[in-house]
Every structure is written in C-alpha cells, then in structure tokens.
PDB file of N, CA and C in Angstrom:
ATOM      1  N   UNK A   1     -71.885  33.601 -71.740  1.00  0.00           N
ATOM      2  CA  UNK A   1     -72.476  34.085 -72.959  1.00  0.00           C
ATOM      3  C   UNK A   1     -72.757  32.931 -73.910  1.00  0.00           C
ATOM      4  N   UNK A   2     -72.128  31.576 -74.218  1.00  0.00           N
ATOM      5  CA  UNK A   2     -71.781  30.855 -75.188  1.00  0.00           C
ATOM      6  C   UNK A   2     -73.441  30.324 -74.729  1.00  0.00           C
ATOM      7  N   UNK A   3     -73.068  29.944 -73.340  1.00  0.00           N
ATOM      8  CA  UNK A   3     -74.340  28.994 -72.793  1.00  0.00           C
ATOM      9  C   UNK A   3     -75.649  29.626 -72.884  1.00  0.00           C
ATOM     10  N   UNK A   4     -75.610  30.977 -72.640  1.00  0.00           N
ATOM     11  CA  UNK A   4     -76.866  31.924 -72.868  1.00  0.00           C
ATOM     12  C   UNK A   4     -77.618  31.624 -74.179  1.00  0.00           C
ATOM     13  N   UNK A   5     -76.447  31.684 -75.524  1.00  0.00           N
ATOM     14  CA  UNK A   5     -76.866  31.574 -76.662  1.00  0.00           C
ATOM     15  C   UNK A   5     -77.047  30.401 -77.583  1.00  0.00           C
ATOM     16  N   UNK A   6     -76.702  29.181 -76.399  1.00  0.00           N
ATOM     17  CA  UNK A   6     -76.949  28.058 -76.948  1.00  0.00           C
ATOM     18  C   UNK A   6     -78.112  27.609 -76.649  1.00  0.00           C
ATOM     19  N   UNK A   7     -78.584  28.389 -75.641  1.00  0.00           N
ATOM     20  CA  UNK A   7     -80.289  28.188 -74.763  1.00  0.00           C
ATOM     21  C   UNK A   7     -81.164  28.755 -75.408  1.00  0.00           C
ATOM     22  N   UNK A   8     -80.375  30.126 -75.939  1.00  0.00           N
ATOM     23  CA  UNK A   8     -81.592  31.216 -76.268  1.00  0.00           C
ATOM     24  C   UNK A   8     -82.236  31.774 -75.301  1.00  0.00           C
ATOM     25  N   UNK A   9     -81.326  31.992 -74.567  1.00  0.00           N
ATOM     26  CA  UNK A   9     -81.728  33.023 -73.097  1.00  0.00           C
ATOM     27  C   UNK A   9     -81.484  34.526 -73.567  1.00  0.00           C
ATOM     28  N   UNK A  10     -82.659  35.017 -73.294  1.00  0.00           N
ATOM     29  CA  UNK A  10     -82.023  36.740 -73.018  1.00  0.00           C
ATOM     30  C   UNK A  10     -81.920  36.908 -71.897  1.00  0.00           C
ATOM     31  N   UNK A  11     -82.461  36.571 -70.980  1.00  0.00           N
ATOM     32  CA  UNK A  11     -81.998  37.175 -69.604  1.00  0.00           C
ATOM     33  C   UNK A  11     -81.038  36.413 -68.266  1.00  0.00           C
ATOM     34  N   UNK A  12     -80.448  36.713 -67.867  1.00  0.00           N
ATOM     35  CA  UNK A  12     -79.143  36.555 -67.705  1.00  0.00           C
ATOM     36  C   UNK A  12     -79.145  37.457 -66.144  1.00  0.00           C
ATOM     37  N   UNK A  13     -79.030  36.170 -65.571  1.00  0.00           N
ATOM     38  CA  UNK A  13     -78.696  36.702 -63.708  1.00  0.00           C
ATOM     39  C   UNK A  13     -76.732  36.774 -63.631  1.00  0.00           C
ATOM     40  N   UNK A  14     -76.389  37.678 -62.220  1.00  0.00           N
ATOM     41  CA  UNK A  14     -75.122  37.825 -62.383  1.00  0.00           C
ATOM     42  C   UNK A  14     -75.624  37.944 -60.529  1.00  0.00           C
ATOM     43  N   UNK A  15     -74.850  36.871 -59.615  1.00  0.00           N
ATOM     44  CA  UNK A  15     -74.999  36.686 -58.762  1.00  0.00           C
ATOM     45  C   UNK A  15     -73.250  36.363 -58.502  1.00  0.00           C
ATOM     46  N   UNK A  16     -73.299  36.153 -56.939  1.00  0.00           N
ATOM     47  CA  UNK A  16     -72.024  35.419 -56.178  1.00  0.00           C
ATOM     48  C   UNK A  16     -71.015  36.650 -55.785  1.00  0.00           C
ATOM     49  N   UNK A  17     -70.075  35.885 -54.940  1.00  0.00           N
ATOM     50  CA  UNK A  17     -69.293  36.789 -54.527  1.00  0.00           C
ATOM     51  C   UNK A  17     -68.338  38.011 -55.746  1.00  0.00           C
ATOM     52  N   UNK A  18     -68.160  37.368 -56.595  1.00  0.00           N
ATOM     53  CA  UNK A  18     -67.345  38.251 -57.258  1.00  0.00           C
ATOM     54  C   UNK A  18     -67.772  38.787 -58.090  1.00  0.00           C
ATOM     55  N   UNK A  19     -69.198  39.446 -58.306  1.00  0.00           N
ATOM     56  CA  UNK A  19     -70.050  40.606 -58.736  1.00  0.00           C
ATOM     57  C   UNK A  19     -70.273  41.140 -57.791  1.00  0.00           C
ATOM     58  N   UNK A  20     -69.305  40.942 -56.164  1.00  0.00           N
ATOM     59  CA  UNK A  20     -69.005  42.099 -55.336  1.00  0.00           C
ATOM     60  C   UNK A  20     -68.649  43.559 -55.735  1.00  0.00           C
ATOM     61  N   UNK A  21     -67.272  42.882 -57.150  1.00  0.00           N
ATOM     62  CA  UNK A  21     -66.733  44.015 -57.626  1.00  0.00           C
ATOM     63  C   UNK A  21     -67.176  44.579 -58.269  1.00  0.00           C
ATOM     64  N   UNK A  22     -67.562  45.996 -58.206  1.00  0.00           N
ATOM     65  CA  UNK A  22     -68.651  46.622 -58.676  1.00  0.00           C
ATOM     66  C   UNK A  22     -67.869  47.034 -60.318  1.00  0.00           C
ATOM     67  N   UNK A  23     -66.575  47.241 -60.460  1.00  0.00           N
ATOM     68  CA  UNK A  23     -66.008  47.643 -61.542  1.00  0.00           C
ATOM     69  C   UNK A  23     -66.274  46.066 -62.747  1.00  0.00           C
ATOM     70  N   UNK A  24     -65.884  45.220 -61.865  1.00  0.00           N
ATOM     71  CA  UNK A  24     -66.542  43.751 -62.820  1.00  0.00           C
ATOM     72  C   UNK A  24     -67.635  43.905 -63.395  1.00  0.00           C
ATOM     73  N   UNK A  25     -68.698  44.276 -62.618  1.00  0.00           N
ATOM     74  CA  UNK A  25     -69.784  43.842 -62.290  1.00  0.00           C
ATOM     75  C   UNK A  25     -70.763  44.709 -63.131  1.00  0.00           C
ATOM     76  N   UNK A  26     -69.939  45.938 -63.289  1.00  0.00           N
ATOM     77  CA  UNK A  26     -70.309  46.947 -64.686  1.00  0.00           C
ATOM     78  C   UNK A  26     -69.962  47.048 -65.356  1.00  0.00           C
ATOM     79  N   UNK A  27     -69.209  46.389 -65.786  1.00  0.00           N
ATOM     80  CA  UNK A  27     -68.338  46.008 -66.762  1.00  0.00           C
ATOM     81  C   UNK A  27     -68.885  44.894 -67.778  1.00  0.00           C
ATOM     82  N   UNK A  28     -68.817  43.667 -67.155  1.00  0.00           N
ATOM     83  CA  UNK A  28     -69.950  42.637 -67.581  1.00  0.00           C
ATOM     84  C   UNK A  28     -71.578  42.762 -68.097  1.00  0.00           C
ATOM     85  N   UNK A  29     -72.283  44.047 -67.381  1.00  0.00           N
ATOM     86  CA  UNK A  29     -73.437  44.552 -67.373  1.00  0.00           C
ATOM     87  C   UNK A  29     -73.700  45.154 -68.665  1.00  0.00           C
ATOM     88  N   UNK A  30     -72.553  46.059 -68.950  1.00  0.00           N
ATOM     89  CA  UNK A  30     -72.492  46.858 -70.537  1.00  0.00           C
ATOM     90  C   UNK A  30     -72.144  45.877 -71.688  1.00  0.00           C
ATOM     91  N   UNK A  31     -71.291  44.712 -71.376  1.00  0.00           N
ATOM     92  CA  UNK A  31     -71.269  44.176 -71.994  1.00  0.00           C
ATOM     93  C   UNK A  31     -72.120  43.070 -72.562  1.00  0.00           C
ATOM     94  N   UNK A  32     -73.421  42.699 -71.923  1.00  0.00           N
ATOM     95  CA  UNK A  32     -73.959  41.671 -72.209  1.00  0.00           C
ATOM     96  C   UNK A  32     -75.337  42.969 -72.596  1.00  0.00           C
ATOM     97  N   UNK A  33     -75.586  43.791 -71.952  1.00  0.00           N
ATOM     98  CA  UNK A  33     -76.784  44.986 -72.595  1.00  0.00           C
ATOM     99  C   UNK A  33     -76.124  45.046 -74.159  1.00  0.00           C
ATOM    100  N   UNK A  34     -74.937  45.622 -74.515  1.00  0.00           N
ATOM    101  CA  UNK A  34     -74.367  45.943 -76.081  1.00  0.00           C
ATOM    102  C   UNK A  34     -75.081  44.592 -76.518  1.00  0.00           C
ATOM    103  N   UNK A  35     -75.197  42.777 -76.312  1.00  0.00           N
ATOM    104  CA  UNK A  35     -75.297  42.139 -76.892  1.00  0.00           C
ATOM    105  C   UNK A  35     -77.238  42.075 -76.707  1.00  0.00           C
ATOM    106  N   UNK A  36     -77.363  42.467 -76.365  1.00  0.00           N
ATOM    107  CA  UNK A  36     -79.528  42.936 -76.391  1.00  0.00           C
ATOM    108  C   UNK A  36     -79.623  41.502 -75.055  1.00  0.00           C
ATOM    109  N   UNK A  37     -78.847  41.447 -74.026  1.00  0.00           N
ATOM    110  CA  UNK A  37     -79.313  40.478 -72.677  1.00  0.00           C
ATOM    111  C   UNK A  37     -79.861  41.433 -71.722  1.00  0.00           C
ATOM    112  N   UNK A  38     -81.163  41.137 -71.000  1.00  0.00           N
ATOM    113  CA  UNK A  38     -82.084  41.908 -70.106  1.00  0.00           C
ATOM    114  C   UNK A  38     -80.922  41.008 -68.606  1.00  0.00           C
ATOM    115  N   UNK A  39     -80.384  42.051 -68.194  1.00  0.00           N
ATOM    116  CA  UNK A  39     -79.362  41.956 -66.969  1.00  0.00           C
ATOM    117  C   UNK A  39     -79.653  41.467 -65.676  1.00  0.00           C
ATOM    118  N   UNK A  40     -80.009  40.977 -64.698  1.00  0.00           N
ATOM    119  CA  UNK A  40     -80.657  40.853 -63.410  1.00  0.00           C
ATOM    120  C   UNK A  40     -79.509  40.761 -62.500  1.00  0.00           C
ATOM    121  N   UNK A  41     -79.528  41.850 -61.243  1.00  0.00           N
ATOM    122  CA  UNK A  41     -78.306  41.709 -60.463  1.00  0.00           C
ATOM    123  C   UNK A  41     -79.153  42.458 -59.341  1.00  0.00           C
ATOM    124  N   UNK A  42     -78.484  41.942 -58.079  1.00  0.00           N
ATOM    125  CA  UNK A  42     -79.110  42.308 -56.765  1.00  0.00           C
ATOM    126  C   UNK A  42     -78.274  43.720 -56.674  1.00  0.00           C
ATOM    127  N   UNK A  43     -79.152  44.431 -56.183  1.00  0.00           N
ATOM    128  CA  UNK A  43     -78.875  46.385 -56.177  1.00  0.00           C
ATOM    129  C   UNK A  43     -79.599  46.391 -54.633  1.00  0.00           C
ATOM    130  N   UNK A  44     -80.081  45.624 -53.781  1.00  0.00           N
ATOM    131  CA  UNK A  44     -80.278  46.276 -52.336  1.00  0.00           C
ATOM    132  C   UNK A  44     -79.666  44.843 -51.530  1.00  0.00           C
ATOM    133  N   UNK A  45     -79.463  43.747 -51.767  1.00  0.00           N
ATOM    134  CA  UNK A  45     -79.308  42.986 -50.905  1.00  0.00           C
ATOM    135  C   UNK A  45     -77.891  42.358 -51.183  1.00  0.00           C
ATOM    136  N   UNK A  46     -77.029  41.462 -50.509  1.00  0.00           N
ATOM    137  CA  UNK A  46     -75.931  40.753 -51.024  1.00  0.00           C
ATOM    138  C   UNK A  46     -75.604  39.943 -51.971  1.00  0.00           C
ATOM    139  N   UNK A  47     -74.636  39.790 -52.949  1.00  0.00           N
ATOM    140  CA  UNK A  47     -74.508  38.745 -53.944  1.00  0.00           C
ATOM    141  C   UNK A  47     -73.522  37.501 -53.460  1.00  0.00           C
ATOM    142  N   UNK A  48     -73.695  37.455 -52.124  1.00  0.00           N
ATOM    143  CA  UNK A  48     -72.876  36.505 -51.546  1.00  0.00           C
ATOM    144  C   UNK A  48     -73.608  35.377 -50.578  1.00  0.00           C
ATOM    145  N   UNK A  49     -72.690  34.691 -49.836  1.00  0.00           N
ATOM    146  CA  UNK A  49     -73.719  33.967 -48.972  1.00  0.00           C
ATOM    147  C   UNK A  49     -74.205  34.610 -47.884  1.00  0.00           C
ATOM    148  N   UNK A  50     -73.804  35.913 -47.456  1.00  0.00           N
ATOM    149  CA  UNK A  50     -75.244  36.953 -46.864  1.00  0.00           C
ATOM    150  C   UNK A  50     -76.624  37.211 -47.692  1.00  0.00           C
ATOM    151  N   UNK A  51     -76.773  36.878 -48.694  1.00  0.00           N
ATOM    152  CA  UNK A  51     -77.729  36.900 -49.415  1.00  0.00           C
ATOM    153  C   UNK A  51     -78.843  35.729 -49.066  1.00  0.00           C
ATOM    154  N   UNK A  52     -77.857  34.291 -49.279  1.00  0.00           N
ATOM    155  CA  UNK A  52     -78.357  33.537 -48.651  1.00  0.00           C
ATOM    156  C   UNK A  52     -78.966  33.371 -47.442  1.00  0.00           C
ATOM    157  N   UNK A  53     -78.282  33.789 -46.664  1.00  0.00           N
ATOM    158  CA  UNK A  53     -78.417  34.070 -45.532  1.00  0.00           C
ATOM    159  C   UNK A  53     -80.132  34.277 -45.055  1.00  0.00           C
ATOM    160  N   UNK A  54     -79.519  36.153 -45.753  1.00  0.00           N
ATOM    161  CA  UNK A  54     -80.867  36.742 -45.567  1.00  0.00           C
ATOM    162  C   UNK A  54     -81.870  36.324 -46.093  1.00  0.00           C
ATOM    163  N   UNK A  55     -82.131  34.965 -47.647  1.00  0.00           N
ATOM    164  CA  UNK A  55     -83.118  34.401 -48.177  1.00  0.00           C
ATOM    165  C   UNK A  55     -83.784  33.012 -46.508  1.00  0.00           C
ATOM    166  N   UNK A  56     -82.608  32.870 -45.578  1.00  0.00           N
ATOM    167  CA  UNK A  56     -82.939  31.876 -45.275  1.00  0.00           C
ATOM    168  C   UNK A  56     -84.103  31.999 -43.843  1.00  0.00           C
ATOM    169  N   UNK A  57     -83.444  33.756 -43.316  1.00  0.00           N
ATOM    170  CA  UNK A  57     -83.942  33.974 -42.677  1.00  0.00           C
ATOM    171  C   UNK A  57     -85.745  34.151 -42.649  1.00  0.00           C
ATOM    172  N   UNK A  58     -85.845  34.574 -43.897  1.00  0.00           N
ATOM    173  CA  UNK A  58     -87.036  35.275 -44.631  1.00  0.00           C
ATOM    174  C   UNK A  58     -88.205  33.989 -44.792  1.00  0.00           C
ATOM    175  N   UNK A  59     -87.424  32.604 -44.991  1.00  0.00           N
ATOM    176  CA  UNK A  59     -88.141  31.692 -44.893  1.00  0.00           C
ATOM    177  C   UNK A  59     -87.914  30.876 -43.408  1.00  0.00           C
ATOM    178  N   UNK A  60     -87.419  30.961 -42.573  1.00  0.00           N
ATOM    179  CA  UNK A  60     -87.801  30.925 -40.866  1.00  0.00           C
ATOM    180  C   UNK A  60     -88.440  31.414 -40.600  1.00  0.00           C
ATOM    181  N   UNK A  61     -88.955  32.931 -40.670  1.00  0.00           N
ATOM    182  CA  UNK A  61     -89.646  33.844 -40.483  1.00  0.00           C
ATOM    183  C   UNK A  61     -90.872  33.635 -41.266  1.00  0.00           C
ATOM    184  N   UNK A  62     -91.529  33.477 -42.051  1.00  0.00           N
ATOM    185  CA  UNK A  62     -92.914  32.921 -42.930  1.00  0.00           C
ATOM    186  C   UNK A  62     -92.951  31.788 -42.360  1.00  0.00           C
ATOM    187  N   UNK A  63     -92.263  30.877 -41.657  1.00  0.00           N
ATOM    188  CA  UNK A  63     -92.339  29.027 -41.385  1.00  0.00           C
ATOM    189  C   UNK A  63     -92.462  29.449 -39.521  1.00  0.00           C
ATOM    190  N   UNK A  64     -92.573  30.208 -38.866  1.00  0.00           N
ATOM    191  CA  UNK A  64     -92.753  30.572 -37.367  1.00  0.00           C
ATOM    192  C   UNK A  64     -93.927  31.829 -37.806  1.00  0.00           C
ATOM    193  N   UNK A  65     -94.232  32.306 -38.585  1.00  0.00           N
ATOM    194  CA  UNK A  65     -95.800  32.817 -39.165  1.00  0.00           C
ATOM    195  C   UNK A  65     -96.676  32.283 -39.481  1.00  0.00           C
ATOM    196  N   UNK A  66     -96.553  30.933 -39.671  1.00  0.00           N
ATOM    197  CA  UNK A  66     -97.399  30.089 -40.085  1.00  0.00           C
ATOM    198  C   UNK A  66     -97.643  30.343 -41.879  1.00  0.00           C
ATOM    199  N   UNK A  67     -97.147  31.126 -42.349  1.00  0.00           N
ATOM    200  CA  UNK A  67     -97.167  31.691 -43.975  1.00  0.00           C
ATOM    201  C   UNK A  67     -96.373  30.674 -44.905  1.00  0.00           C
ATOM    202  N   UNK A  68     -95.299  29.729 -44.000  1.00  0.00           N
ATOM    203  CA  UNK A  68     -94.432  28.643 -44.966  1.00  0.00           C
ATOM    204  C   UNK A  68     -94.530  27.453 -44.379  1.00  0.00           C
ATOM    205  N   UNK A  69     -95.122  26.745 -45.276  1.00  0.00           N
ATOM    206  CA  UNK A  69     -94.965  24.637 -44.950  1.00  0.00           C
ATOM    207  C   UNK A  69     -94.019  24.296 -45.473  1.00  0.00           C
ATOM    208  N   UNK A  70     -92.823  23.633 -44.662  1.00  0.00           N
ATOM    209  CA  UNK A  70     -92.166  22.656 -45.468  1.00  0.00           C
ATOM    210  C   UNK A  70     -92.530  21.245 -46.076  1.00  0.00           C
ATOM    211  N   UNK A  71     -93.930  20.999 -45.736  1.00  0.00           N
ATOM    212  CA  UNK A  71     -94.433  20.472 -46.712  1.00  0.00           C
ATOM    213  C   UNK A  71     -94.579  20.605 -47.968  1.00  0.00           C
ATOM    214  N   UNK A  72     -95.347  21.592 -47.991  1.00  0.00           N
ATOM    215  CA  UNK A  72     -95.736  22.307 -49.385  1.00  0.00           C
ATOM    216  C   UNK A  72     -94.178  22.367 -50.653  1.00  0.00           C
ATOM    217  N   UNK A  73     -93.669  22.713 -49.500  1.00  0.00           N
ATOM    218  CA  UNK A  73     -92.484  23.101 -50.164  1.00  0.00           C
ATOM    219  C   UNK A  73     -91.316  21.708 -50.710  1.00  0.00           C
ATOM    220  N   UNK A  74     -91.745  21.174 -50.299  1.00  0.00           N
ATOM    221  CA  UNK A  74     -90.678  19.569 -50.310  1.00  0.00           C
ATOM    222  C   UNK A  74     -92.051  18.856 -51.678  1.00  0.00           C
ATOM    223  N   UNK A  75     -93.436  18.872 -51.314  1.00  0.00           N
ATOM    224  CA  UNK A  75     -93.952  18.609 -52.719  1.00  0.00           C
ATOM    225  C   UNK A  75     -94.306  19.474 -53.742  1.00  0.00           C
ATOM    226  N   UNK A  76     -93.487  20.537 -53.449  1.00  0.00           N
ATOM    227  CA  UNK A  76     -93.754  20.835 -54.504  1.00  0.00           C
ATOM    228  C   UNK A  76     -93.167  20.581 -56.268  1.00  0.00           C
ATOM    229  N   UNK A  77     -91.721  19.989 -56.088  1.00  0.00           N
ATOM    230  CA  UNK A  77     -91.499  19.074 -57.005  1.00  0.00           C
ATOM    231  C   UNK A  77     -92.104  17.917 -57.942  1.00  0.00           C
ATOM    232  N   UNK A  78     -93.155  17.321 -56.870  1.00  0.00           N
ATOM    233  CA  UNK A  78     -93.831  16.684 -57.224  1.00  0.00           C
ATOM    234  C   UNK A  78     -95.127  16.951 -58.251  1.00  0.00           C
ATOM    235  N   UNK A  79     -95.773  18.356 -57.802  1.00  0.00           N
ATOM    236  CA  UNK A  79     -96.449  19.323 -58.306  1.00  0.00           C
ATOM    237  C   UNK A  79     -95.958  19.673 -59.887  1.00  0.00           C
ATOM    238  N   UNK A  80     -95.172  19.979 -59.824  1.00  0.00           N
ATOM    239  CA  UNK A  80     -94.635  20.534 -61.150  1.00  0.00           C
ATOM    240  C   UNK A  80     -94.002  19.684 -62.568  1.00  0.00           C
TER     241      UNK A  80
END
C-alpha cells in the first residue's frame, strides 16, 4: 500500500503463491477496494509457478506457430 501511494498507483496486481489463500486473498481485496485501488487477481488460471508455467507454454506454442520470434522479443527492449 505505502509503495502504491508513493507511485500514485491505483491499480494494484495481487499475484504468487500466497493469494492461493483465498480467505487472504479476500481479505486484502476489500481492503485495498475500501481504499478506491482497481484490484487485478487471476480468477481462471494459477497465482503460482503453474501460472508460469502455463504463460510459458502459451509462448512455445505461438514460437512452433510461427506467431512468436524470439527475436522480436529480445529487441524489443531496444524498441521501447
């Protein structure tokens, strides 16, 4: 929260293993909505490193489609 409001962020991701706990995890949620933060939390996929996982697969799969360059993707730093 401190860091949110030293940025001037309203919106506010809640990722990782321990927004497994769903009682945390709504807990934290009401509490940062009461303070006017727009919430972002994964509701169909994992907040863990199955998440990862499944992000990594998703880009093997576009990169054997021909849909992902790791080119593109390595300059794109450069790009920006």
């Amino acid at each position: 929260m401190k860091l949110a409001d030293q940025t001037r962020t309203n919106t506010i991701v809640l990722s990782g293993g321990v927004f497994q706990n769903r009682l945390l995890l709504e807990s934290v949620i009401e509490k940062l909505k009461l303070e006017g933060k727009t919430v972002l939390s994964a509701e169909k996929y994992l907040l863990n490193d199955g998440g990862i996982a499944l992000g990594q697969t998703l880009v093997a799969r576009l990169y054997i489609q021909k849909k992902f360059s790791l080119h593109a993707y390595r300059m794109r730093s450069k790009l920006l």
